[in-house]
Protein backbone atom coordinates (compact mmCIF):
# COMPACT_ATOMS: atom_id res chain seq x y z
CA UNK A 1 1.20 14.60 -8.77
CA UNK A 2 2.49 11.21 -11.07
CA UNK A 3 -0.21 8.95 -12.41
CA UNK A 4 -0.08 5.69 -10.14
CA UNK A 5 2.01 3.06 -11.35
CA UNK A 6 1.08 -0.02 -13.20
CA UNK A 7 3.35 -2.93 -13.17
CA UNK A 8 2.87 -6.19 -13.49
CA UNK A 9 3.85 -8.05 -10.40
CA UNK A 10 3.62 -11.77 -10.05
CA UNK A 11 0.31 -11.54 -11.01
CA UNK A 12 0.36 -13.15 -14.70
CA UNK A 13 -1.15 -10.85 -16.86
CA UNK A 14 -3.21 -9.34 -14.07
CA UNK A 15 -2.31 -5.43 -14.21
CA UNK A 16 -1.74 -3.91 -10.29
CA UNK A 17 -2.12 -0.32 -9.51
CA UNK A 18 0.47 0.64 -7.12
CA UNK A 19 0.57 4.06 -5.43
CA UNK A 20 2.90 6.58 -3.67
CA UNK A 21 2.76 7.46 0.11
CA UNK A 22 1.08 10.36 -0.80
CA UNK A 23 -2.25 8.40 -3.05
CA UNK A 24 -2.92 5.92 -0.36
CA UNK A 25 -2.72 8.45 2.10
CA UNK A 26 -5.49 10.32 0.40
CA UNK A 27 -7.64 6.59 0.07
CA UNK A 28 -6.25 5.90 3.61
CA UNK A 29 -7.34 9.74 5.12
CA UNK A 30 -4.00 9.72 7.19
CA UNK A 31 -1.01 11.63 6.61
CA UNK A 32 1.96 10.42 4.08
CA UNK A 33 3.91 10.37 6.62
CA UNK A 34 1.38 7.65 8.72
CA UNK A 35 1.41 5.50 5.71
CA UNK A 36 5.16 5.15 5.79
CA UNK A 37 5.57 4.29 9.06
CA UNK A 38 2.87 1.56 8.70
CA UNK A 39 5.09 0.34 5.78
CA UNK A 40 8.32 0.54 7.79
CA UNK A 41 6.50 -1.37 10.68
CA UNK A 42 4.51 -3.84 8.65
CA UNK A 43 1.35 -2.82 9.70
CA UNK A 44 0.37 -2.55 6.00
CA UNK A 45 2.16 -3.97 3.10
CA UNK A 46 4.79 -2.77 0.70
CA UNK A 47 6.72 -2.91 -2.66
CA UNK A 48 10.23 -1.31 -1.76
CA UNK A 49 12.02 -1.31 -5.18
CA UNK A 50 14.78 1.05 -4.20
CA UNK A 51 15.51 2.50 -0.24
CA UNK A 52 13.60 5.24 -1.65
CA UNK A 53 11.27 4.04 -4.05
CA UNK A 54 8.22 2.95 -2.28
CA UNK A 55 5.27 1.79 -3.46
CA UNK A 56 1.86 0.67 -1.86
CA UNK A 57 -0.83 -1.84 -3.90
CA UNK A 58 -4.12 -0.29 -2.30
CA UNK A 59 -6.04 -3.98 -2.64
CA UNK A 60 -3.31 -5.67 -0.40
CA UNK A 61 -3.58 -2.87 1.88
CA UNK A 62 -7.37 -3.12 2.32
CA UNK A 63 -6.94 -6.38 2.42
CA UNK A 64 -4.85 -6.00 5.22
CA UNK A 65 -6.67 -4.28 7.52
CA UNK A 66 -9.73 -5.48 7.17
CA UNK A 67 -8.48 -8.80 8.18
CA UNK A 68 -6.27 -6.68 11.42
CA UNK A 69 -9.79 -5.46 12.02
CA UNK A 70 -11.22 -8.78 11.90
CA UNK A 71 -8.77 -10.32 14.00
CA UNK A 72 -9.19 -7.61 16.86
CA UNK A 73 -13.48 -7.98 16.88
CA UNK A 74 -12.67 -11.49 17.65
């Protein structure tokens, strides 16, 4: 398995971790292949640098869901 990537993305100088399918799967408990469908659908977000390069920033995804999870409690 690669090291996650670190890039530096809009941020300024703030470093961002992203990760394959395959990491935020393993963060996520879901299969790869659940995290890229989420990514295709928008249910979580992405950083698409090529149509096969696909990368996932694992605070925007959290961030994400907790705040889908937030809205459906309501």
């Amino acid at each position: 398995m690669c090291p996650p990537a670190t890039f530096d993305l809009e941020y300024g100088d703030m470093e961002q971790e992203l990760l394959t399918a395959e990491m935020m799967a393993k963060r996520l408990h879901v299969r790869p292949e659940t995290v890229r469908e989420w990514g295709r659908r928008g249910v979580i977000p992405k950083v698409q640098f090529s149509r096969k390069v696909i990368r996932f920033d694992p605070a925007a995804v959290t961030k994400s869901r907790t705040h889908k999870e937030n809205k459906k409690s309501e």
